[in-house]
Protein backbone atom coordinates (compact mmCIF):
# COMPACT_ATOMS: atom_id res chain seq x y z
CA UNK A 1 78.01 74.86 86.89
CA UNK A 2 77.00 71.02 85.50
CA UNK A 3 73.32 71.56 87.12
CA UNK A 4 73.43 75.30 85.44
CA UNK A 5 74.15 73.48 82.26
CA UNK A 6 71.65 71.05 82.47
CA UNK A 7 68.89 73.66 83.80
CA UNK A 8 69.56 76.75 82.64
CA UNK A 9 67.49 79.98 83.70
CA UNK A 10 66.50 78.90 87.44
CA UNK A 11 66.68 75.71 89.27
CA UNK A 12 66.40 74.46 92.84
CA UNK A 13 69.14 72.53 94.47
CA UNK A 14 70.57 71.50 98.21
CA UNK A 15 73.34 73.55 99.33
CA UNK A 16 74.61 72.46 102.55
CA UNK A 17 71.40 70.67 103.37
CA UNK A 18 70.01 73.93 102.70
CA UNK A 19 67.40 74.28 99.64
CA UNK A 20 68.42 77.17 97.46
CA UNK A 21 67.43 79.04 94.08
CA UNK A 22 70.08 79.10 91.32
CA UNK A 23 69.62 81.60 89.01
CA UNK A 24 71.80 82.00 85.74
CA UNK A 25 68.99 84.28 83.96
CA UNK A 26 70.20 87.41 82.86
CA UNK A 27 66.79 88.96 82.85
CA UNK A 28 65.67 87.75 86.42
CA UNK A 29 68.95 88.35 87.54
CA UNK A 30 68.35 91.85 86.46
CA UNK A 31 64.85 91.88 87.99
CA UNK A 32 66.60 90.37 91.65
CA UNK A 33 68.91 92.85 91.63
CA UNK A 34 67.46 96.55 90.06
CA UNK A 35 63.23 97.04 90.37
CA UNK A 36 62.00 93.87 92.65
CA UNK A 37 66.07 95.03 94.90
CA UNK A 38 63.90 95.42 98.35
CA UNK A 39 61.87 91.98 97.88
CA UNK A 40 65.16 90.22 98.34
CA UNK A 41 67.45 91.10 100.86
CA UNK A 42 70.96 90.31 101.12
CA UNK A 43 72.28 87.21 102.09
CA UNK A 44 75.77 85.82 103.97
CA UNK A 45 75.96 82.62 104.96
CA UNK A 46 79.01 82.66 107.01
CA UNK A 47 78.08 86.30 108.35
CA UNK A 48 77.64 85.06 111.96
CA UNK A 49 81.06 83.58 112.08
CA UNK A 50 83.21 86.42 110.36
CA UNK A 51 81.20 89.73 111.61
CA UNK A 52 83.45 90.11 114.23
CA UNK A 53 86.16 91.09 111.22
CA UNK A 54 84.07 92.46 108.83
CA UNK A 55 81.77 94.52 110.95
CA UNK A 56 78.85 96.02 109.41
CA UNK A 57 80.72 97.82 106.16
CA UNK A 58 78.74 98.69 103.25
CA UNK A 59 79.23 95.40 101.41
CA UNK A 60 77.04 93.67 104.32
CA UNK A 61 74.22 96.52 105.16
CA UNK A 62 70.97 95.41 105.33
CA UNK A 63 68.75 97.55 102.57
CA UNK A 64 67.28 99.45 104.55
CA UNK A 65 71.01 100.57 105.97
CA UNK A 66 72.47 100.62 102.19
CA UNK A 67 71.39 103.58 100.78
CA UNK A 68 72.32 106.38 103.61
CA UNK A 69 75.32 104.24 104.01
CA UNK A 70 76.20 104.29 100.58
CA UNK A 71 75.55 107.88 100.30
CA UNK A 72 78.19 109.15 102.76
CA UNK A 73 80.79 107.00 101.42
CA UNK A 74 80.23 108.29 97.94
CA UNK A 75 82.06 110.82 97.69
CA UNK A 76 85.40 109.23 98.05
CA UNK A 77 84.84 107.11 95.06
CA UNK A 78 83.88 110.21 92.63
CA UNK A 79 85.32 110.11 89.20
CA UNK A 80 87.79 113.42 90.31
CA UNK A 81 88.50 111.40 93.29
CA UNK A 82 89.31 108.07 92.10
CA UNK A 83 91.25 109.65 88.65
CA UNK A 84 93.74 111.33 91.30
CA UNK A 85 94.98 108.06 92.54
CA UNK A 86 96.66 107.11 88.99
CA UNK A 87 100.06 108.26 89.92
CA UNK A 88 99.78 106.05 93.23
CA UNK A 89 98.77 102.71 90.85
CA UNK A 90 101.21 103.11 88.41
CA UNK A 91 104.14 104.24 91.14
CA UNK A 92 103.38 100.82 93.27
CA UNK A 93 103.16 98.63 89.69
CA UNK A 94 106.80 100.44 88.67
CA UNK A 95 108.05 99.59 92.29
CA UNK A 96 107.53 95.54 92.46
CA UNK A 97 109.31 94.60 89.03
CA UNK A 98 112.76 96.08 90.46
CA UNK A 99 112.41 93.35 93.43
CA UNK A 100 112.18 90.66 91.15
CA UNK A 101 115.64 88.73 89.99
CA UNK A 102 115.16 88.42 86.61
CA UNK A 103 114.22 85.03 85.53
CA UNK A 104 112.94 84.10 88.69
CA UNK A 105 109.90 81.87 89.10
CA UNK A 106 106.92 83.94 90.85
CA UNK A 107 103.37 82.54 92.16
CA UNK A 108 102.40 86.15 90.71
CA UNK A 109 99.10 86.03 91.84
CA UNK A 110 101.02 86.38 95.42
CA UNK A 111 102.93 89.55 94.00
CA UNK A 112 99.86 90.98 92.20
CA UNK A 113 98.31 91.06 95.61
CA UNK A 114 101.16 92.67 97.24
CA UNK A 115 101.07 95.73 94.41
CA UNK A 116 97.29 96.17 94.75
CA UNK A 117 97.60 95.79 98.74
CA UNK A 118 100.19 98.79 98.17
CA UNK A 119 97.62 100.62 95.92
CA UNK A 120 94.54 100.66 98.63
CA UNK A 121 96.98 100.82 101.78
CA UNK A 122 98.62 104.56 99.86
CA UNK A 123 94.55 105.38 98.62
CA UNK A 124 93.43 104.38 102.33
CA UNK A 125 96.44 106.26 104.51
CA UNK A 126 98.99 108.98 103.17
CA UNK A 127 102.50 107.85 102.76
CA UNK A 128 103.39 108.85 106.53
CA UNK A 129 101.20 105.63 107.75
CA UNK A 130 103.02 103.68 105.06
CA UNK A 131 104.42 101.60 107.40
CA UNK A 132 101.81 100.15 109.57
CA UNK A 133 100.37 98.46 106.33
CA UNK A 134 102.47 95.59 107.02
CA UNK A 135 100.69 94.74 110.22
CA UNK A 136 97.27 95.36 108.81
CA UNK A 137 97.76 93.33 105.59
CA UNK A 138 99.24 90.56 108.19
CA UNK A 139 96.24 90.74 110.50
CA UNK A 140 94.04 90.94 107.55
CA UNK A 141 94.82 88.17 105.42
CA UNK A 142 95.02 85.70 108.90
CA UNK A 143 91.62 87.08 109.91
CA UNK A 144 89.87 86.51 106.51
CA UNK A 145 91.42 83.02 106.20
CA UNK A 146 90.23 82.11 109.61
CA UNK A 147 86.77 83.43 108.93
CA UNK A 148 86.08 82.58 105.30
CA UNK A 149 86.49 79.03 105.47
CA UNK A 150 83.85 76.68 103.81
CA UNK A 151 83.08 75.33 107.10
CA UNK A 152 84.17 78.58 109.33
CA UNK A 153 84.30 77.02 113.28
CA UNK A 154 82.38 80.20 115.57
CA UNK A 155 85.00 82.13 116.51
CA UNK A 156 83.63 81.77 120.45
CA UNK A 157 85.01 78.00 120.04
CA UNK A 158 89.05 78.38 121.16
CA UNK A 159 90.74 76.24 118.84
CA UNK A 160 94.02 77.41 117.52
CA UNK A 161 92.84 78.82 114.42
CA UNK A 162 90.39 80.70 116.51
CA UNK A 163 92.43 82.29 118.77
CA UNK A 164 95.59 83.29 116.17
CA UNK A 165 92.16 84.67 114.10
CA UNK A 166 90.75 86.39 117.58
CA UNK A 167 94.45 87.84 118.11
CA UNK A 168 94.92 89.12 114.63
CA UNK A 169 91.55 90.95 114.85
CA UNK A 170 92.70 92.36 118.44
CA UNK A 171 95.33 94.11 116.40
CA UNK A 172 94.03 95.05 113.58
CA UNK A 173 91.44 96.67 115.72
CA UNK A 174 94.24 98.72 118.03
CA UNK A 175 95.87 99.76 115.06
CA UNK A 176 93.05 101.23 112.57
CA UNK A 177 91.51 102.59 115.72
CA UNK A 178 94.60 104.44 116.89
CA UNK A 179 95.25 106.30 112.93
CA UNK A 180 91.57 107.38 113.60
CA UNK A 181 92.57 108.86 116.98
CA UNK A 182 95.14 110.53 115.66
CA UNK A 183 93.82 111.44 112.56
CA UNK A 184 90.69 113.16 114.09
CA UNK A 185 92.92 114.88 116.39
CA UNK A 186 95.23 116.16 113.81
CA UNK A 187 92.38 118.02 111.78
CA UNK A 188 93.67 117.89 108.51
CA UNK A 189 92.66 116.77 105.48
CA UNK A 190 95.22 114.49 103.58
CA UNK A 191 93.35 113.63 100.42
CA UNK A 192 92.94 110.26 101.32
CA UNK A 193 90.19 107.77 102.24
CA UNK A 194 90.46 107.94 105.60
CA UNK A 195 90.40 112.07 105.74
CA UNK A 196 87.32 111.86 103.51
CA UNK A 197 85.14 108.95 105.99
CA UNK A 198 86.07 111.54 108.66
CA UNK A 199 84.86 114.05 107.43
CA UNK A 200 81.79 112.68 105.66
CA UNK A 201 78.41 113.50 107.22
CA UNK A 202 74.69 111.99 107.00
CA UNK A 203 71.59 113.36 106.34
CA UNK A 204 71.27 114.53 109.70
CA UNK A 205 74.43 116.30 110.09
CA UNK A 206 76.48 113.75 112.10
CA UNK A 207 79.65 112.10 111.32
CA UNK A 208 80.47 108.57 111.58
CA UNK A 209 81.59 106.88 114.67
CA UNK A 210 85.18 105.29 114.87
CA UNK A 211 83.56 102.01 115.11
CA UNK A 212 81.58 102.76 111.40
CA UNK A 213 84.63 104.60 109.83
CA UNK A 214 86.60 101.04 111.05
CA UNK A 215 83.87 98.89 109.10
CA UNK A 216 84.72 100.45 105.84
CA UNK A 217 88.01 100.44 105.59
CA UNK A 218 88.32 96.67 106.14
CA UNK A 219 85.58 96.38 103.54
CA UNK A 220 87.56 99.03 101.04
CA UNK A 221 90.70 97.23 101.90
CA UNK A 222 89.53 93.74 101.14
CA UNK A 223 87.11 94.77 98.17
CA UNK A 224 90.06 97.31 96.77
CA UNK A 225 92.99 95.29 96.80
CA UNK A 226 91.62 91.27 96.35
CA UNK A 227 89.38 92.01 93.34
CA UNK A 228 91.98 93.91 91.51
CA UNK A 229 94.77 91.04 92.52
CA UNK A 230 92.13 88.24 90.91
CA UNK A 231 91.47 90.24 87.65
CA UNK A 232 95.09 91.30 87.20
CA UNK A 233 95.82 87.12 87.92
CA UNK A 234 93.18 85.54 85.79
CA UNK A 235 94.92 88.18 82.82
CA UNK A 236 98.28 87.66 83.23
CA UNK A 237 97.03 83.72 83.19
CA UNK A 238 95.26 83.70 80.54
CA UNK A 239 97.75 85.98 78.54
CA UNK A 240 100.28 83.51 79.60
CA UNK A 241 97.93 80.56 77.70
CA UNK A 242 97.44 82.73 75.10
CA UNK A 243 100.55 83.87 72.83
CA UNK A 244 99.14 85.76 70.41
CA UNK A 245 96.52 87.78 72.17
CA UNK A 246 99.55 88.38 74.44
CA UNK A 247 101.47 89.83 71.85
CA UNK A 248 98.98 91.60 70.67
CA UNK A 249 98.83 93.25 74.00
CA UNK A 250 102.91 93.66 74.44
CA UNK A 251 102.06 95.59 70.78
CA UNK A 252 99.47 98.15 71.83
CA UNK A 253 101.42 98.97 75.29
CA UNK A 254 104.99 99.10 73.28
CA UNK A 255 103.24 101.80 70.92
CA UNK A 256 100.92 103.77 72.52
CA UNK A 257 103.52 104.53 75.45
CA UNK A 258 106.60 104.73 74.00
CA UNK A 259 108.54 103.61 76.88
CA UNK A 260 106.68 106.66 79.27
CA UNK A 261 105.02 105.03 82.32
CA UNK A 262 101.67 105.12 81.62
CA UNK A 263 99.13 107.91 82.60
CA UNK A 264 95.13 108.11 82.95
CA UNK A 265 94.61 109.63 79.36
CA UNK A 266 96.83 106.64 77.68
CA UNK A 267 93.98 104.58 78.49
CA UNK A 268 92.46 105.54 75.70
CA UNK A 269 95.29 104.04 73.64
CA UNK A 270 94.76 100.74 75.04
CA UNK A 271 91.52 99.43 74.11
CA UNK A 272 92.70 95.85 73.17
CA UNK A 273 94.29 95.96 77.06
CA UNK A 274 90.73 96.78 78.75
CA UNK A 275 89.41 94.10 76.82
CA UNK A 276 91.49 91.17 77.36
CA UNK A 277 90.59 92.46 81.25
CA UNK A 278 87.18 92.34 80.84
CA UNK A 279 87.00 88.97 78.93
CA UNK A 280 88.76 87.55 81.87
CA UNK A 281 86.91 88.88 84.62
CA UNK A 282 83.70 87.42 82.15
CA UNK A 283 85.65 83.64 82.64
CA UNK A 284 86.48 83.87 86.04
CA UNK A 285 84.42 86.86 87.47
CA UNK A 286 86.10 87.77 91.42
CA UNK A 287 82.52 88.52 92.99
CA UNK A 288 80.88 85.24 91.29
CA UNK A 289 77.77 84.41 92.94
CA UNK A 290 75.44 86.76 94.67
CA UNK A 291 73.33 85.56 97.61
CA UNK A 292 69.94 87.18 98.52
CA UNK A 293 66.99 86.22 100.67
CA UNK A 294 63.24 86.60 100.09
CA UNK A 295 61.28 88.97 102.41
CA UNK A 296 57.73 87.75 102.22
CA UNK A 297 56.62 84.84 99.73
CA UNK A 298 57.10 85.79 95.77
CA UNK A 299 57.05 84.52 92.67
CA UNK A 300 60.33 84.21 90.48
CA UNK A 301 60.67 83.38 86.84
CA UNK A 302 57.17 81.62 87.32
CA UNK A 303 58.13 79.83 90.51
CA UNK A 304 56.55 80.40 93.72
CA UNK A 305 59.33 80.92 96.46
CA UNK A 306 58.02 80.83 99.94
CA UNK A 307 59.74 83.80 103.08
CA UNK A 308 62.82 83.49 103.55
CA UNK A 309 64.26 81.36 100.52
CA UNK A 310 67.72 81.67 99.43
CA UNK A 311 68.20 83.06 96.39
CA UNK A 312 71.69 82.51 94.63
CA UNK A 313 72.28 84.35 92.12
CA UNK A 314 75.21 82.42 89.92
CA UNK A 315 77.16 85.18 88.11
CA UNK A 316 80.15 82.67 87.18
CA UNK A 317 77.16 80.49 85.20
CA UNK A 318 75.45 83.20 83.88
CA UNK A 319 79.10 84.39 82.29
CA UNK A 320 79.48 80.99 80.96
CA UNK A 321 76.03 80.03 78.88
CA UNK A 322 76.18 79.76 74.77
CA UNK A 323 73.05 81.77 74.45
CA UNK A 324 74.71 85.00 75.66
CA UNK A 325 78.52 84.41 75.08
CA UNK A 326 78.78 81.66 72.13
CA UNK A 327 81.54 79.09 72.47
CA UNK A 328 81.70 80.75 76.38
CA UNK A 329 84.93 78.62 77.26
CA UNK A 330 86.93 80.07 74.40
CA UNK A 331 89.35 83.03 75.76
CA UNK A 332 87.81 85.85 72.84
CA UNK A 333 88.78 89.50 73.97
CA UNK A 334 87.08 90.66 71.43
CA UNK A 335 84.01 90.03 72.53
CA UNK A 336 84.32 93.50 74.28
CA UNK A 337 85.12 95.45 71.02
CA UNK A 338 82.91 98.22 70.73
CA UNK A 339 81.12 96.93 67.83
CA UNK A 340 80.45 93.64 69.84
CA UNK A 341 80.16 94.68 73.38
CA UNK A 342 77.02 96.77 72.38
CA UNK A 343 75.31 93.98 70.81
CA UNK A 344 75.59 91.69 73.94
CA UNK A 345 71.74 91.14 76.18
CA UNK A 346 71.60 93.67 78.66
CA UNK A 347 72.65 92.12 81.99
CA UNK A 348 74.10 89.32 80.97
CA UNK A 349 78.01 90.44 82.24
CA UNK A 350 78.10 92.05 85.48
CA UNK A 351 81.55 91.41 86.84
CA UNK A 352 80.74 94.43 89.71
CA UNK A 353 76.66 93.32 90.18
CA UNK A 354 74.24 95.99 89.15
CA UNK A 355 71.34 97.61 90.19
CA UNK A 356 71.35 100.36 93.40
CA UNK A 357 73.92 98.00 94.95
CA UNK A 358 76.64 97.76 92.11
CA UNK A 359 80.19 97.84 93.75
CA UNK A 360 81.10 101.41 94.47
CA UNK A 361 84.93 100.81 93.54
CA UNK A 362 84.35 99.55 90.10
CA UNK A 363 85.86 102.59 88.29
CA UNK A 364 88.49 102.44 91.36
CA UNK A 365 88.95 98.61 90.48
CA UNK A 366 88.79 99.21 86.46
CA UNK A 367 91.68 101.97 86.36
CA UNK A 368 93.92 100.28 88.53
CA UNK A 369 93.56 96.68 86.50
CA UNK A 370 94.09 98.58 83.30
CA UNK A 371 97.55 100.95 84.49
CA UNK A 372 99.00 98.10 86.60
CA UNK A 373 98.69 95.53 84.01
CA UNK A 374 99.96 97.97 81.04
CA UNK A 375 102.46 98.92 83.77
CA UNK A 376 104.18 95.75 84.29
CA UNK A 377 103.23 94.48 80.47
CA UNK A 378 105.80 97.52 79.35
CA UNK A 379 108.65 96.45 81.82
CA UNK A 380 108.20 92.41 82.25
CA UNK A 381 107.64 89.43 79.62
CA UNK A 382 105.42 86.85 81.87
CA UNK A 383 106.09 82.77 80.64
CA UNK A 384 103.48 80.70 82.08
CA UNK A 385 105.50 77.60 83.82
CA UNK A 386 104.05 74.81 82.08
CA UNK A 387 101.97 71.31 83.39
CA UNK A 388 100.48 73.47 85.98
CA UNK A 389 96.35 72.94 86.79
CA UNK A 390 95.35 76.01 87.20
CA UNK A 391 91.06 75.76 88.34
CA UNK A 392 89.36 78.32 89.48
CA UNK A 393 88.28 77.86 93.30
CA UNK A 394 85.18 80.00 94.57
CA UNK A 395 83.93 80.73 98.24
CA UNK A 396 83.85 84.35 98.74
CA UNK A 397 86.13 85.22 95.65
CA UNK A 398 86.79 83.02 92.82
CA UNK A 399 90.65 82.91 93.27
CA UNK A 400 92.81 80.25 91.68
CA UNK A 401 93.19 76.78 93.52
CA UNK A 402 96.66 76.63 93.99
CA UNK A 403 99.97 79.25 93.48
CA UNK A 404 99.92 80.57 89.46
CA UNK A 405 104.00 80.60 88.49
CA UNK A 406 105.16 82.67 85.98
CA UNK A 407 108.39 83.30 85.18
CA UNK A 408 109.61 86.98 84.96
CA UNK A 409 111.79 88.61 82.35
CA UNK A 410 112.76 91.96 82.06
CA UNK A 411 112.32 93.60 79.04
CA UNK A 412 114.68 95.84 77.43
CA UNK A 413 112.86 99.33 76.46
CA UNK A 414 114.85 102.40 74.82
CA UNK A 415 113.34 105.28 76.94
CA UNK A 416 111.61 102.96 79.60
CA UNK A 417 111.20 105.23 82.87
């Protein structure tokens, strides 16, 4: 962020002993990742030490993979689709606040991730496989801290991390492969994720294998719950610094619902709500740099970039320069009014990327951040515990560097349901 400050646009710096490209440009950003897309292929630098989780899911295909990928996992992500989930988000956001002793003191971005684990475990599996989600969320969240490390040790080395990581994804494995089994064998469509990746087909007719259906539901699973957790966290955070944007919030939920839990056309009531969500995922975007690779030598915002240079492209920077969000510290929802959001450059906020590549959950992502927070807004008032240092901390995700407490108090609501 300093050496985006001090060259803004495009810069080279040593990352890791590695030379790399920062790029903060909106416009070359947009160029990277829309008409020049196949010039630049994507990049993970700690792919060789966590494929053995991740597999070969949509998130990591190659380009010349993506778009037949992407195409048979489309339809699960359709508008009709992803609308019909809304009763499942605002069910699991009703469900957590009754666990919580009221005035109890929560690290809620732990709790935020349990309700949106909840939200892609019922999406992913009908409520019958309800209860193997403990084991999967177990295995998952060991396997993705044992391979997501900054310095992630191969996971052919048997230290103990290794081999707790290794045993997690030996389970995780026998599980999701068994619900395929029987799922296949069953025949019947459940109107969830997993029916639909069965039953999807490619251009050529065929199916995907177990092994491919696997790969994208750990990538739905991590992409559907751990995005959702961060923007719902950074919110409630910022709300929490915040009193009166908070209470403007509290004010548009109170009257727009009336005490009803909410329901996919009250979103339209809650414009202020979408707003503060999108102003924080503009501070502390989940998905905040983007890594590519050059194919052949190129030229880049008038810099000659040999084969194979990495290309980062720095999202969280980009979000943060004067010239497209002025005073871009300052927590201003209302930067995403209508009247303003229209005038901001083109490119310059892309919380989900953009381009032929843009995340393929975002509307799945954007109407579960918007009924889970209005959700527990209604039932809960959320005090920020004070003297806390809350920093952002970015690897992957940009996730906070330490627990965010809260404490919880339930509200009293004539007609709350």
């Amino acid at each position: 962020m300093a050496m985006s400050r001090r060259y803004p646009g495009i810069h080279r710096m040593s990352l890791l002993l590695r030379p790399v490209v920062m790029v903060d440009d909106a416009d070359i950003v947009q160029e990277v990742l829309t008409e020049r897309m196949l010039e630049f292929e994507r990049l993970d630098l700690i792919y060789s030490f966590s494929q053995p989780f991740f597999g070969h899911g949509l998130v990591r295909a190659l380009n010349r993979e993506f778009r037949p990928q992407r195409k048979m996992i489309q339809p699960a992500f359709n508008h009709s689709r992803v609308a019909a989930y809304a009763e499942t988000m605002t069910s699991c956001a009703e469900q957590a606040p009754r666990k919580w002793q009221d005035g109890a003191t929560l690290n809620i971005a732990d709790e935020l991730t349990r309700i949106t684990m909840g939200i892609i475990g019922k999406a992913m599996f009908d409520s019958d496989l309800l209860g193997e989600m403990d084991v999967l969320g177990n295995a998952i969240t060991t396997a993705v801290t044992g391979t997501s490390g900054a310095l992630p040790i191969p996971l052919g080395v048997p230290t103990p991390r290794n081999l707790k990581v290794k045993a997690a994804i030996k389970r995780l494995n026998a599980t999701i492969y068994r619900l395929i089994r029987e799922r296949r064998a069953e025949g019947i469509d459940h109107g969830d994720l997993l029916s639909m990746l069965i039953a999807s087909k490619g251009e050529s007719g065929e199916g995907m294998s177990d092994e491919q259906i696997r790969d994208e539901l750990i990538t739905i699973f991590l992409a559907g719950h751990e995005t959702t957790a961060l923007a719902l966290t950074w919110s409630l955070y910022l709300l929490g610094r915040h009193p009166a944007e908070y209470a403007k919030v509290r004010q548009e939920v109170d009257t727009a619902l009336q005490g009803r839990t909410p329901q996919l056309n009250d979103l339209v009531k809650l414009p202020y709500t979408l707003q503060v969500i999108k102003e924080a995922m503009r501070l502390y975007p989940p998905a905040h740099v983007i890594s590519r690779v050059t194919v052949e030598a190129t030229k880049l915002g008038g810099y000659e970039l040999p084969k194979h240079q990495v290309v980062m492209l720095d999202i969280y920077a980009m979000h943060h320069r004067n010239a497209y969000f002025p005073q871009p510290m300052h927590f201003n929802p209302d930067r995403f009014s209508v009247e303003h959001e229209k005038l901001l450059p083109k490119g310059a906020y892309l919380p989900f990327s953009t381009g032929p590549r843009v995340c393929i959950g975002s509307q799945f992502a954007m109407l579960e951040t918007q009924l889970v927070l209005a959700t527990l807004i209604q039932r809960i008032d959320f005090e920020l515990v004070p003297g806390q240092k809350v920093r952002p901390a970015g690897l992957v995700t940009l996730r906070p560097n330490g627990p965010v407490k809260m404490q919880v108090k339930r509200r009293i609501m004539e007609g709350t349901q």
